[in-house]
PDB file of N, CA and C in Angstrom:
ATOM      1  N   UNK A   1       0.825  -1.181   0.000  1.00  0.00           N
ATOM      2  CA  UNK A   1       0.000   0.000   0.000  1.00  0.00           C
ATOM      3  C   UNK A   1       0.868   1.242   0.000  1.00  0.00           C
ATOM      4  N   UNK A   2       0.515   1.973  -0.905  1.00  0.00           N
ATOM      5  CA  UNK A   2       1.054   3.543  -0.904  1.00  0.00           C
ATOM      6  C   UNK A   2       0.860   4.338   0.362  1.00  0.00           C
ATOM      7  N   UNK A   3       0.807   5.509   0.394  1.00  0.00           N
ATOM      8  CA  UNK A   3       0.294   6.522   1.466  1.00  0.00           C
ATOM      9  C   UNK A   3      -0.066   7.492   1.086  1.00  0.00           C
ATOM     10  N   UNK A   4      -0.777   8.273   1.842  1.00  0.00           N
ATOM     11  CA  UNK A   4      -1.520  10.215   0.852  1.00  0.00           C
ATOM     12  C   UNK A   4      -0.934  10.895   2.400  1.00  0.00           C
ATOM     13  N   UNK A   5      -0.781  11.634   1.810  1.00  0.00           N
ATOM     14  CA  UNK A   5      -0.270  12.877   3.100  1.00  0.00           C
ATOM     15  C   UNK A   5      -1.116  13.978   3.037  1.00  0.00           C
ATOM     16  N   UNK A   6      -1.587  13.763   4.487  1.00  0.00           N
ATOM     17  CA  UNK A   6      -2.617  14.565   4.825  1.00  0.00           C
ATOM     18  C   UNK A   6      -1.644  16.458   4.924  1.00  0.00           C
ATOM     19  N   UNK A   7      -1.794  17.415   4.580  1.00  0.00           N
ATOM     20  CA  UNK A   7      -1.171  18.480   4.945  1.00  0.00           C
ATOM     21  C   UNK A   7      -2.007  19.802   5.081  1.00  0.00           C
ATOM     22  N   UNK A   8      -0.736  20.677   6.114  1.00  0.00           N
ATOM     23  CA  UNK A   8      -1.755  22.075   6.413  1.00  0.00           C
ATOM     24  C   UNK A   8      -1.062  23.003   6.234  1.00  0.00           C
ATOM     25  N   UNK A   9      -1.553  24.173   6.071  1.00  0.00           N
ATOM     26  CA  UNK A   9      -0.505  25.573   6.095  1.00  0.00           C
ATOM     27  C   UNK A   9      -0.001  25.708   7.275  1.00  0.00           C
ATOM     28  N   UNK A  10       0.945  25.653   7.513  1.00  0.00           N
ATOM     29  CA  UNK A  10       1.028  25.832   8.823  1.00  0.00           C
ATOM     30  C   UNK A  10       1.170  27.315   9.679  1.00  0.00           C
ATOM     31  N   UNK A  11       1.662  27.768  10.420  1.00  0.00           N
ATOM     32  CA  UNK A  11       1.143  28.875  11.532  1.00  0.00           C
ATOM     33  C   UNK A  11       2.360  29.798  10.775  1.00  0.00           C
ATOM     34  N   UNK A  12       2.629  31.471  11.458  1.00  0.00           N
ATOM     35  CA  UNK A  12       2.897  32.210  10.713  1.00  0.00           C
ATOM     36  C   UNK A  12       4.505  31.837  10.575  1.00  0.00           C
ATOM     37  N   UNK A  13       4.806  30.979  11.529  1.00  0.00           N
ATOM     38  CA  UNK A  13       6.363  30.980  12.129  1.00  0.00           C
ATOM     39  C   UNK A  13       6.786  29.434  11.132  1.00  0.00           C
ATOM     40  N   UNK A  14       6.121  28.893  10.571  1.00  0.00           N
ATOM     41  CA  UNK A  14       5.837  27.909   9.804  1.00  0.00           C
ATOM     42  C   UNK A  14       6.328  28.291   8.465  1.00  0.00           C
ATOM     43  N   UNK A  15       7.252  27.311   7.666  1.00  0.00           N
ATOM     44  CA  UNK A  15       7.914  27.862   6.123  1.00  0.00           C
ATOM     45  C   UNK A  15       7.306  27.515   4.964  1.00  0.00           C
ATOM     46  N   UNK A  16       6.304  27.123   5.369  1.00  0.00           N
ATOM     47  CA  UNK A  16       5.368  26.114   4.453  1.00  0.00           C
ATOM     48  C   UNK A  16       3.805  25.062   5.067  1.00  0.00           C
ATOM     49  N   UNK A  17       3.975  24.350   4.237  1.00  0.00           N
ATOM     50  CA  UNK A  17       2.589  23.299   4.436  1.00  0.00           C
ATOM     51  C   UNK A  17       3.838  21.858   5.582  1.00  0.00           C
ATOM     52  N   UNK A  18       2.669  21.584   6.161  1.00  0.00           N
ATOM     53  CA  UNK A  18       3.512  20.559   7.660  1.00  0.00           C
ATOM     54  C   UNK A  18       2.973  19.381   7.346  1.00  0.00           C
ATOM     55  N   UNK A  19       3.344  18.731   7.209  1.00  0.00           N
ATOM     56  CA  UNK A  19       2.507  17.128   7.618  1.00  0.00           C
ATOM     57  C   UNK A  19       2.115  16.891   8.564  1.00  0.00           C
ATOM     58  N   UNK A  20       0.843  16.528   8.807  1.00  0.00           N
ATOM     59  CA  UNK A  20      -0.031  16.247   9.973  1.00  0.00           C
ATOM     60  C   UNK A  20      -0.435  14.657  10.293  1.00  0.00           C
ATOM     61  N   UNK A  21      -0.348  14.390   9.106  1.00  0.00           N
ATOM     62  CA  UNK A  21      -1.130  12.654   9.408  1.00  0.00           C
ATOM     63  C   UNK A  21      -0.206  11.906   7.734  1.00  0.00           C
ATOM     64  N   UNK A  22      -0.247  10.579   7.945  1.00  0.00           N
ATOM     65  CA  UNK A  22       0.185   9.580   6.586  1.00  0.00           C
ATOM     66  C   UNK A  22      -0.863   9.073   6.713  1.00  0.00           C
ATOM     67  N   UNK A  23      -1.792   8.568   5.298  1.00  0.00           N
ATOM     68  CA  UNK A  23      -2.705   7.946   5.822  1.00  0.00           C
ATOM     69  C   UNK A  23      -2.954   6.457   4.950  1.00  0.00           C
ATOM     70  N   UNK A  24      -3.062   5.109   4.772  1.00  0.00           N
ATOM     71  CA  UNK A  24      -2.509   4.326   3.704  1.00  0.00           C
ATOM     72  C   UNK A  24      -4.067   4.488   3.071  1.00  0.00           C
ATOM     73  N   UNK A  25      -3.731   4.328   1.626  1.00  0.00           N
ATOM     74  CA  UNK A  25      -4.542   4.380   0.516  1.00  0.00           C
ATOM     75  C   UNK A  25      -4.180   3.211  -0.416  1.00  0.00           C
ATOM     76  N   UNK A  26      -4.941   3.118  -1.622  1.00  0.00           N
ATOM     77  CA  UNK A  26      -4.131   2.302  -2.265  1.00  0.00           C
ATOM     78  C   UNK A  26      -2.596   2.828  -3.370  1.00  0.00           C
ATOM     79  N   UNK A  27      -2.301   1.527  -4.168  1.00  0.00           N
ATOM     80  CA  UNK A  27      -1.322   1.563  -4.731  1.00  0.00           C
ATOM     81  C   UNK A  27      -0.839   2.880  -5.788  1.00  0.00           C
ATOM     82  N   UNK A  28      -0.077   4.232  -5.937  1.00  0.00           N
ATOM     83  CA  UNK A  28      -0.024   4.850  -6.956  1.00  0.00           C
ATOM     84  C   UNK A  28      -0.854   5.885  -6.698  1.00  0.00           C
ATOM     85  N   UNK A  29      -1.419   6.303  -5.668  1.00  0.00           N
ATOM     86  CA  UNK A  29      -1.653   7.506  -5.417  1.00  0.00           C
ATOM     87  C   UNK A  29      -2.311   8.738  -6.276  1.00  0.00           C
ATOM     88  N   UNK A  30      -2.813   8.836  -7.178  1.00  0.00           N
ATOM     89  CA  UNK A  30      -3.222  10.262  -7.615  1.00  0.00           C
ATOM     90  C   UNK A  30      -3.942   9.881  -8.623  1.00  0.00           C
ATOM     91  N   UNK A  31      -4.879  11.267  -9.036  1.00  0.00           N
ATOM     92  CA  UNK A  31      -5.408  12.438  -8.246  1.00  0.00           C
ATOM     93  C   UNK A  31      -5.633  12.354  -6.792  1.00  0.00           C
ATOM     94  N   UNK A  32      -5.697  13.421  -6.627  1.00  0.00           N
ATOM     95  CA  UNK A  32      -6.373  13.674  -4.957  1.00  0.00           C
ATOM     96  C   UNK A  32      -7.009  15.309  -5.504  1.00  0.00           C
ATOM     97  N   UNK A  33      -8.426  15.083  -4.739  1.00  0.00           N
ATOM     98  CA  UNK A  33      -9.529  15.859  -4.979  1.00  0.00           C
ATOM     99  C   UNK A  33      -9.782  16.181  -3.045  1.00  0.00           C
ATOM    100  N   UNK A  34      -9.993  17.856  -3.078  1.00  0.00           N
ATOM    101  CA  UNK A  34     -10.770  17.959  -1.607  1.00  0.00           C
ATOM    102  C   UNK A  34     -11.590  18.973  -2.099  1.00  0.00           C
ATOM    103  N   UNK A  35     -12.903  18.253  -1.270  1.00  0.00           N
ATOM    104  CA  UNK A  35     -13.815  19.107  -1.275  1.00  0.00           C
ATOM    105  C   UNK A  35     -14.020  19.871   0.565  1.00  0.00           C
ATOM    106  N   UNK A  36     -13.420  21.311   0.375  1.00  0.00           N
ATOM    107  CA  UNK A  36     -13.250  22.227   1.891  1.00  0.00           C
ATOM    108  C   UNK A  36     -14.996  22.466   2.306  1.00  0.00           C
ATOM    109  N   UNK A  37     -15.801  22.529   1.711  1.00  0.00           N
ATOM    110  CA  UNK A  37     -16.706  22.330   2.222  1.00  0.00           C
ATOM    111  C   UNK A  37     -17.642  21.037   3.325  1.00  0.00           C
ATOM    112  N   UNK A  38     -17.025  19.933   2.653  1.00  0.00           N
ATOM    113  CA  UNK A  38     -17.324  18.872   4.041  1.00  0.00           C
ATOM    114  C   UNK A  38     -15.644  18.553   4.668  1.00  0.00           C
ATOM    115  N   UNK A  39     -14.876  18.550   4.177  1.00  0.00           N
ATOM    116  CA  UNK A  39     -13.607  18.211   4.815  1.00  0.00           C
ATOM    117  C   UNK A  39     -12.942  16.383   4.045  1.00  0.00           C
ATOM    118  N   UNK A  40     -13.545  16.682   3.121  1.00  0.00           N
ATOM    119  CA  UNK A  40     -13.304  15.033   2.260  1.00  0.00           C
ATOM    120  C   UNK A  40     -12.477  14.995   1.673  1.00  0.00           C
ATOM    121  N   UNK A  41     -11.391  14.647   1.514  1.00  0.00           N
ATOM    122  CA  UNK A  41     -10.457  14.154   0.785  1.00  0.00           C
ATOM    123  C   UNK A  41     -10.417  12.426  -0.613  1.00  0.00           C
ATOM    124  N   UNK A  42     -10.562  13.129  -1.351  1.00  0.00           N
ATOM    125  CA  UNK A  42     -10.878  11.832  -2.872  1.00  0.00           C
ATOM    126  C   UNK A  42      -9.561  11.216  -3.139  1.00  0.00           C
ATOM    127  N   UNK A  43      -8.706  10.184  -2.972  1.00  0.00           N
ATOM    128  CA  UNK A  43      -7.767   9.947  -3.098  1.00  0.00           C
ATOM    129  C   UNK A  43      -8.001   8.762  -3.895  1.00  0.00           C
ATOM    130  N   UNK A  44      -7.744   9.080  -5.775  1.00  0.00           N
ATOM    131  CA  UNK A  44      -7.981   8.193  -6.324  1.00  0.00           C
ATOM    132  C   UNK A  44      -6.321   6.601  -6.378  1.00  0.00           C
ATOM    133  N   UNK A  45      -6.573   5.600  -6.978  1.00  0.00           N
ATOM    134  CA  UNK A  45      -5.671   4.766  -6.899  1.00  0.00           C
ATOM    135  C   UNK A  45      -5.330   3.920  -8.189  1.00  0.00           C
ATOM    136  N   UNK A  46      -5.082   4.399  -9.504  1.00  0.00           N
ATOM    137  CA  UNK A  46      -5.437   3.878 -10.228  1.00  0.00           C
ATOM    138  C   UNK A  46      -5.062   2.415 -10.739  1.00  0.00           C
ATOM    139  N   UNK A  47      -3.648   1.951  -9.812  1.00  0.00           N
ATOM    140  CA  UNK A  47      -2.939   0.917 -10.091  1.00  0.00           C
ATOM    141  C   UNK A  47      -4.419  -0.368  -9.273  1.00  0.00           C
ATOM    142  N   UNK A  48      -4.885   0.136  -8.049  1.00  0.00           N
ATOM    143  CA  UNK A  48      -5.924  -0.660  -7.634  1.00  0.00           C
ATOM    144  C   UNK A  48      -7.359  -0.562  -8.486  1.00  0.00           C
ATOM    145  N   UNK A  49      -7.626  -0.157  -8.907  1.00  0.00           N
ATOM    146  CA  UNK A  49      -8.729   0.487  -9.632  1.00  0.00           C
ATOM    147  C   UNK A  49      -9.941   1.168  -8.206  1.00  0.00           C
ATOM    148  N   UNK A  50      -9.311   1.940  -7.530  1.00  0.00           N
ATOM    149  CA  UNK A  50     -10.254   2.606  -6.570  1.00  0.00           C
ATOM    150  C   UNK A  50     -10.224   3.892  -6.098  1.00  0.00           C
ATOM    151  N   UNK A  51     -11.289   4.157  -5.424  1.00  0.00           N
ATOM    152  CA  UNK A  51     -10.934   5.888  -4.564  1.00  0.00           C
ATOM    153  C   UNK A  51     -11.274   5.669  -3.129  1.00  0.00           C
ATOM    154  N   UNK A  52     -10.054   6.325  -2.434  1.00  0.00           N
ATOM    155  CA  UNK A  52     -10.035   6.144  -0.966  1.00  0.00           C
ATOM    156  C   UNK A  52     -10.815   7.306  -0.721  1.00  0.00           C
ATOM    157  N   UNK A  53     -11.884   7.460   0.274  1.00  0.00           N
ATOM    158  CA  UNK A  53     -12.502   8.593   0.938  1.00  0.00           C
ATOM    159  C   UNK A  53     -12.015   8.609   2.173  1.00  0.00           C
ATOM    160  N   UNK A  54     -11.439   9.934   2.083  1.00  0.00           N
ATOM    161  CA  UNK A  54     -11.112  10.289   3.744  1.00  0.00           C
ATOM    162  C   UNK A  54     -11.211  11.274   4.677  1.00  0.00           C
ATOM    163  N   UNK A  55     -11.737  11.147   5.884  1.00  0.00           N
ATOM    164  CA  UNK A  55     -12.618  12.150   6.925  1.00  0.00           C
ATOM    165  C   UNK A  55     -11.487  13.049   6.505  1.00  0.00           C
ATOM    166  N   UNK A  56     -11.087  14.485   6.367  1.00  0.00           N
ATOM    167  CA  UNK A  56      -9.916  15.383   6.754  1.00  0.00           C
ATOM    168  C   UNK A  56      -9.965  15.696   8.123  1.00  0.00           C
ATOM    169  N   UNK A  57     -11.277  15.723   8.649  1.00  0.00           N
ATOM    170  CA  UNK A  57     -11.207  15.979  10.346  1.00  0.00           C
ATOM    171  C   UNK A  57     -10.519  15.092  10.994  1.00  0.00           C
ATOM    172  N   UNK A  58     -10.651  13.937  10.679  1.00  0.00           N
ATOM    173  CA  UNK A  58     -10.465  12.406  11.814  1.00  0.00           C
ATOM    174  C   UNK A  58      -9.109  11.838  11.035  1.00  0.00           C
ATOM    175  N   UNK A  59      -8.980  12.525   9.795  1.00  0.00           N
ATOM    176  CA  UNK A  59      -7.500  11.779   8.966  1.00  0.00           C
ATOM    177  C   UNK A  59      -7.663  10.568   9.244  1.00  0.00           C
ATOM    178  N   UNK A  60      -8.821   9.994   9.172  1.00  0.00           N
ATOM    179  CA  UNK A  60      -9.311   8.281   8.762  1.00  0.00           C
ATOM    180  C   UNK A  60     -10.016   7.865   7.404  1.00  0.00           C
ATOM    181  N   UNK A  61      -9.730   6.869   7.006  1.00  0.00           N
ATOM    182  CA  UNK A  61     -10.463   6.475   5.309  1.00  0.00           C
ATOM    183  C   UNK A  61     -11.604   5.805   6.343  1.00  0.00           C
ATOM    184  N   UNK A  62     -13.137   6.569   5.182  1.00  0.00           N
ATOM    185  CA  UNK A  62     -13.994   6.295   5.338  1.00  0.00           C
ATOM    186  C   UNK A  62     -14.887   4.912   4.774  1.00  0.00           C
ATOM    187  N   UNK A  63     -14.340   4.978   3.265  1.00  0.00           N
ATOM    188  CA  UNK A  63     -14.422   4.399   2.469  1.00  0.00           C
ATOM    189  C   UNK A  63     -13.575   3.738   1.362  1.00  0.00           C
ATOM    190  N   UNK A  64     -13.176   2.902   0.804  1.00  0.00           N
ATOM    191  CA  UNK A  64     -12.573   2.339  -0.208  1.00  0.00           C
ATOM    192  C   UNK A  64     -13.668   1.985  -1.627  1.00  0.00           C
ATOM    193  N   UNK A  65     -14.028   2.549  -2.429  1.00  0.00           N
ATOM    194  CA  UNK A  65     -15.042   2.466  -3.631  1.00  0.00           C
ATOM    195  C   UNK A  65     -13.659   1.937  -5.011  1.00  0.00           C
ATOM    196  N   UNK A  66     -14.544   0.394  -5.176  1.00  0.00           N
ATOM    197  CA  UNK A  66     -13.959   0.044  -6.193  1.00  0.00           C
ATOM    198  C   UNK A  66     -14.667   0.618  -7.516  1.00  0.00           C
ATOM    199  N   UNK A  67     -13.414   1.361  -8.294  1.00  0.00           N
ATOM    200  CA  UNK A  67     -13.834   1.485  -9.609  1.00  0.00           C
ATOM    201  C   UNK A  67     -14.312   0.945 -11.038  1.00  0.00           C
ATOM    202  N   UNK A  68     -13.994  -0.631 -10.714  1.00  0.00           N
ATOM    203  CA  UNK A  68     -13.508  -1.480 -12.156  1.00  0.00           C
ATOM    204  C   UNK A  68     -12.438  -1.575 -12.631  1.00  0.00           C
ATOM    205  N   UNK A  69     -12.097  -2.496 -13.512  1.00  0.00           N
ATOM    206  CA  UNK A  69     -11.476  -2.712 -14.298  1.00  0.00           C
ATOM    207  C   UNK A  69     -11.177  -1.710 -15.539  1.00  0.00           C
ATOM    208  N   UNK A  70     -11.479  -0.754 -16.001  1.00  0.00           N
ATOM    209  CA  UNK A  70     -11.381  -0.087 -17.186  1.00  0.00           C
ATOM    210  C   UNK A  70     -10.345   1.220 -16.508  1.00  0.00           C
ATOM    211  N   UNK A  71      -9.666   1.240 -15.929  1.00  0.00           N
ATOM    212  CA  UNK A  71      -9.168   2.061 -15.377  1.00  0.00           C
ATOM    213  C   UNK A  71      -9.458   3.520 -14.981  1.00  0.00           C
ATOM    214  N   UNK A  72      -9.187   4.389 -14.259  1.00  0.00           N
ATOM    215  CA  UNK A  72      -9.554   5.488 -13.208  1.00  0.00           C
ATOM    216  C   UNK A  72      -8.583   6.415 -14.003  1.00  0.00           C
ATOM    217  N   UNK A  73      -9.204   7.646 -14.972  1.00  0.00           N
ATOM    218  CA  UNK A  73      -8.412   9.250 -14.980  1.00  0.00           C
ATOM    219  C   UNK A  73      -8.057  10.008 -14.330  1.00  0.00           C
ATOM    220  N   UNK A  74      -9.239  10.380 -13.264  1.00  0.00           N
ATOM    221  CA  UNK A  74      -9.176  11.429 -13.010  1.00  0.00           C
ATOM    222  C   UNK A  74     -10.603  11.432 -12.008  1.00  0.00           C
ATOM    223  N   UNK A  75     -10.538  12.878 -11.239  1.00  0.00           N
ATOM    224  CA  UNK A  75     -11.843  12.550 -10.572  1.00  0.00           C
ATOM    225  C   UNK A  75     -12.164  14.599 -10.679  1.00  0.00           C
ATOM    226  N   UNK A  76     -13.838  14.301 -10.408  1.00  0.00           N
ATOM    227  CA  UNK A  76     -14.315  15.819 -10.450  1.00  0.00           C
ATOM    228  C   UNK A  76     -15.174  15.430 -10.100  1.00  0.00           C
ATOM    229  N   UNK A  77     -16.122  16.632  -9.583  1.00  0.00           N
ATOM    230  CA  UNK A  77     -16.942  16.943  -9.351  1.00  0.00           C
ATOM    231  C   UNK A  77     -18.066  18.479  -9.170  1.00  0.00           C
ATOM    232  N   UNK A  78     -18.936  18.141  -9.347  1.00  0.00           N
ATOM    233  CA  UNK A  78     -19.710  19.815  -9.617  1.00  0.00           C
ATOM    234  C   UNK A  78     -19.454  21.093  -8.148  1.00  0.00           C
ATOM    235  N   UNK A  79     -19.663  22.388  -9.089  1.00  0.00           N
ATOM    236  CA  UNK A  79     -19.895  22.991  -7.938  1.00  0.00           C
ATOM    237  C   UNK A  79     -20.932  23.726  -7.908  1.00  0.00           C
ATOM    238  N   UNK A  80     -21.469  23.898  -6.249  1.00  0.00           N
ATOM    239  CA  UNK A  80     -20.798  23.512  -5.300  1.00  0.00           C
ATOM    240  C   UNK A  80     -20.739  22.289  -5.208  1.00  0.00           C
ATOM    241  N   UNK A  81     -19.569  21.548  -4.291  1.00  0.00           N
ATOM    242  CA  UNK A  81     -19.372  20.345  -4.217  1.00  0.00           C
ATOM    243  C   UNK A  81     -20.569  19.243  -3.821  1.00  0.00           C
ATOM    244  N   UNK A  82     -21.654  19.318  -4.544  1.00  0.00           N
ATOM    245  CA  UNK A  82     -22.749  18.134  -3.681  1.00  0.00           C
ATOM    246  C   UNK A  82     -22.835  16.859  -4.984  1.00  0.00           C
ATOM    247  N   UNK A  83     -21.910  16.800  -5.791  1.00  0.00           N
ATOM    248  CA  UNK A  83     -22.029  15.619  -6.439  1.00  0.00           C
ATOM    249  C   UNK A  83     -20.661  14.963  -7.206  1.00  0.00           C
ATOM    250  N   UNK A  84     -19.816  13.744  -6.864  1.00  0.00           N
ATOM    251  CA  UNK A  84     -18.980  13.529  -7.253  1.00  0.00           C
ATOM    252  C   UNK A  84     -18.445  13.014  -8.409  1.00  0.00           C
ATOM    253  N   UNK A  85     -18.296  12.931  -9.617  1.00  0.00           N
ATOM    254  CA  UNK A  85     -18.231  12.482 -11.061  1.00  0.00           C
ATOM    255  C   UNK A  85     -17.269  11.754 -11.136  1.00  0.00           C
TER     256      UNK A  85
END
């Protein structure tokens, strides 16, 4: 299993974005989609054919949604964020 890194801006004394959490996903990692309105993180996987959903509050996977076999591009969704494509 790969990993997604959860990250934040960090505070003013801060030189950048910090790592806060690793969180395992599947194999190959990307896209990654957040929607700041619920705090969700889309962490697609395309070597597995899936997308990890993950709380950003709790930096826990909620879900694992297998995609199929035909392989995974890319991920979107409308705005505002209430529907995932």
């Amino acid at each position: 299993m790969a990993v997604a890194a959860a990250v934040v801006a960090g505070s003013a004394a801060a030189v950048g974005p910090t790592v806060i959490a690793t969180i395992p996903v599947g194999t190959g990692p990307f896209p990654v989609g957040v929607d700041p309105s619920s705090h969700t993180v889309y962490v697609a996987s395309p070597s597995d054919a899936t997308v990890s959903v993950i709380d950003g509050t709790t930096n826990t996977v909620t879900a694992t949604i297998p995609v199929g076999d035909q392989g995974l591009f890319g991920l979107g969704w409308t705005r505002p964020a209430t529907s995932c494509i």
